[in-house]
Protein backbone atom coordinates (compact mmCIF):
# COMPACT_ATOMS: atom_id res chain seq x y z
CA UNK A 1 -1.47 -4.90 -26.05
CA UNK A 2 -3.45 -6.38 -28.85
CA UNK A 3 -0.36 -7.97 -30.45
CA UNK A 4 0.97 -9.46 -27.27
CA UNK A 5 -3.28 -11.31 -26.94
CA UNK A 6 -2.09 -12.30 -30.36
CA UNK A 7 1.26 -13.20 -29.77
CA UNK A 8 0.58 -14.92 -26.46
CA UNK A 9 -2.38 -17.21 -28.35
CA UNK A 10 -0.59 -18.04 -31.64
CA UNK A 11 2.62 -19.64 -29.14
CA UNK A 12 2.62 -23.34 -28.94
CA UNK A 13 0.67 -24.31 -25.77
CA UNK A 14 -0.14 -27.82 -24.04
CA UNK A 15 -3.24 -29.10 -24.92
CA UNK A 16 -6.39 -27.25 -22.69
CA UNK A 17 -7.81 -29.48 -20.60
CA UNK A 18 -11.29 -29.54 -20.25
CA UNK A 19 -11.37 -27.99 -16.55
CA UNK A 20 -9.75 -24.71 -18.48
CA UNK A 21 -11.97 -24.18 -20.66
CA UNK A 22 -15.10 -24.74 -18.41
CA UNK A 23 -13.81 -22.43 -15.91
CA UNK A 24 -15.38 -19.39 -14.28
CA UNK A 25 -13.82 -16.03 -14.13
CA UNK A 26 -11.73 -15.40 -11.43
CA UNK A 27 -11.48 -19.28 -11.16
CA UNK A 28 -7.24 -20.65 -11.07
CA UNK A 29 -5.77 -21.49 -14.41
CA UNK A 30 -2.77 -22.65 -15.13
CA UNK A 31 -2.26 -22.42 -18.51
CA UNK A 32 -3.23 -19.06 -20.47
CA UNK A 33 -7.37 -18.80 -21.30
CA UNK A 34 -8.07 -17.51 -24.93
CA UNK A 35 -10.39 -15.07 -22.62
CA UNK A 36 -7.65 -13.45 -20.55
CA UNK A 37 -6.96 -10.04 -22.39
CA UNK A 38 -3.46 -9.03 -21.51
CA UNK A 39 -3.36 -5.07 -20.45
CA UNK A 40 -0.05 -4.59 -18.57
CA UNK A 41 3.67 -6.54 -19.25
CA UNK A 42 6.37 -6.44 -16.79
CA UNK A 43 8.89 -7.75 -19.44
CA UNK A 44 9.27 -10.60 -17.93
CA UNK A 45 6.44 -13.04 -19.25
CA UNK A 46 3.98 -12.08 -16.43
CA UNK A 47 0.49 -10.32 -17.38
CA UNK A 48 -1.81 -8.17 -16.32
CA UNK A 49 -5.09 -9.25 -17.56
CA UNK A 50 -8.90 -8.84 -17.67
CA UNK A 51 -10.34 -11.95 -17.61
CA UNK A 52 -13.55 -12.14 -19.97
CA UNK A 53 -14.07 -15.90 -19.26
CA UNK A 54 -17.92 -16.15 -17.95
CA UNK A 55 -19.03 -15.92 -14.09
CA UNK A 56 -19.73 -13.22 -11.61
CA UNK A 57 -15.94 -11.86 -11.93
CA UNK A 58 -16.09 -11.56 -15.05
CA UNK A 59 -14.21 -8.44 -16.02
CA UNK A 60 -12.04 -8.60 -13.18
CA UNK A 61 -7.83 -8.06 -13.67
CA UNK A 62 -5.58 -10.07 -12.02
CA UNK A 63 -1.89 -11.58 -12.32
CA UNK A 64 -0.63 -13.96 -14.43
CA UNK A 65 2.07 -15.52 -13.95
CA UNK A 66 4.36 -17.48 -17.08
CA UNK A 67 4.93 -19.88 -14.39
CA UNK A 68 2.37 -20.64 -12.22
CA UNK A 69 -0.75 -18.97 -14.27
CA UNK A 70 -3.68 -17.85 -11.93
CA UNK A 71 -4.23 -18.37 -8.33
CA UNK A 72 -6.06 -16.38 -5.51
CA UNK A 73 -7.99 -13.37 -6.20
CA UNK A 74 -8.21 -10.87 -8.65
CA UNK A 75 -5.96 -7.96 -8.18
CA UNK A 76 -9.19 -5.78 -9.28
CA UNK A 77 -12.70 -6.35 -9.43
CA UNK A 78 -12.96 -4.11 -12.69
CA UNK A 79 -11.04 -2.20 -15.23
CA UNK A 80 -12.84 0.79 -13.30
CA UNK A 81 -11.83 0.20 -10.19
CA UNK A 82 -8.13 -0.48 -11.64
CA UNK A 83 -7.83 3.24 -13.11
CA UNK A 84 -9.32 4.59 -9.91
CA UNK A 85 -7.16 2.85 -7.79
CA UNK A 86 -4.25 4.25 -9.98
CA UNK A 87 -5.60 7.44 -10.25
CA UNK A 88 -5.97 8.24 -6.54
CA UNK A 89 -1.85 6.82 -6.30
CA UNK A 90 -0.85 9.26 -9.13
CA UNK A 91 -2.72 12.43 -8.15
CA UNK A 92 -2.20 11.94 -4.21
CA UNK A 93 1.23 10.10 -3.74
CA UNK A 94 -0.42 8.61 -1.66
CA UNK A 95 1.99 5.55 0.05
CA UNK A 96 0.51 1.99 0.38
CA UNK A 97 1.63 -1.76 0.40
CA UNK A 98 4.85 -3.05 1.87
CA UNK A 99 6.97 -0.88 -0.03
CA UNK A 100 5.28 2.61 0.92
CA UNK A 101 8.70 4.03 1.44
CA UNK A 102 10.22 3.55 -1.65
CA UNK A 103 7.39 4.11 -4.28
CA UNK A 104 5.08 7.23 -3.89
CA UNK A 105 2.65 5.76 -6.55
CA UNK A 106 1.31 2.38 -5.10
CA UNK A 107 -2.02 1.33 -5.93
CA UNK A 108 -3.89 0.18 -2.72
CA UNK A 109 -2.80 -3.56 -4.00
CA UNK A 110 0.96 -2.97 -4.07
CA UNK A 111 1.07 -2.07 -8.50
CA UNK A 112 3.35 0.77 -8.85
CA UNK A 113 1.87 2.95 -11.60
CA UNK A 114 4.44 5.74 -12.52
CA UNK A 115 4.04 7.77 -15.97
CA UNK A 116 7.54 7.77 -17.94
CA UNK A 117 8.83 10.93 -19.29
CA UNK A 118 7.33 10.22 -22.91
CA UNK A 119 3.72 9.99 -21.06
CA UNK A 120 3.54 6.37 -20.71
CA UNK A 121 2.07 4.33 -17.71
CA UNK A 122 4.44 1.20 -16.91
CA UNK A 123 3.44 -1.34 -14.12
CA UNK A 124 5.60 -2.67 -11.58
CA UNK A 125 3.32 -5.83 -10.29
């Protein structure tokens, strides 16, 4: 994940305006933060991140999107909570969201988190 941070700063971006980089964590952005630490890829440009910008959510992970950024609320308050919430849908299959009867391994939020056969966890967000 460190060389998609580094790959995702280092692309040509639109100047930041000065709302960015004032913002608060948890706080909408449209364009991508220096501070938003990618930690999940669905291979389509879209992020999971923790976002390290300053405020009370700070640390929280949430969605964002190549297209629209950040809006609404994080997906997780903390990394903590994340790995619980995907713990508790890997060890009890247990079904939630509005695709419960497809996906065994939905987080409370609607992430599938299913290991791969090489021991990998991918993300469906």
């Amino acid at each position: 994940m460190q060389m998609l941070w580094q790959r995702k700063l280092a692309a040509p971006q639109a100047p930041v305006n000065a709302a960015a980089v004032t913002a608060h964590a948890g706080e909408a952005c449209q364009e991508f933060h220096p501070l938003l630490v990618p930690i999940g890829d669905d291979t389509t440009g879209d992020l999971l991140v923790v976002d390290n910008r300053p405020g009370e959510l700070r640390g929280s992970v949430l969605t964002w999107s190549k297209v629209d950024g950040y809006f609404g609320t994080p997906t997780w308050l903390s990394v903590s909570d994340m790995w619980a919430d995907v713990a508790r849908a890997l060890e009890t299959g247990v079904t939630q969201g509005a695709e419960c009867d497809i996906d065994p391994h939905l987080t409370l939020n609607g992430c599938a988190a299913v290991f791969t056969a090489d021991g990998y966890l991918e993300w469906e967000f």
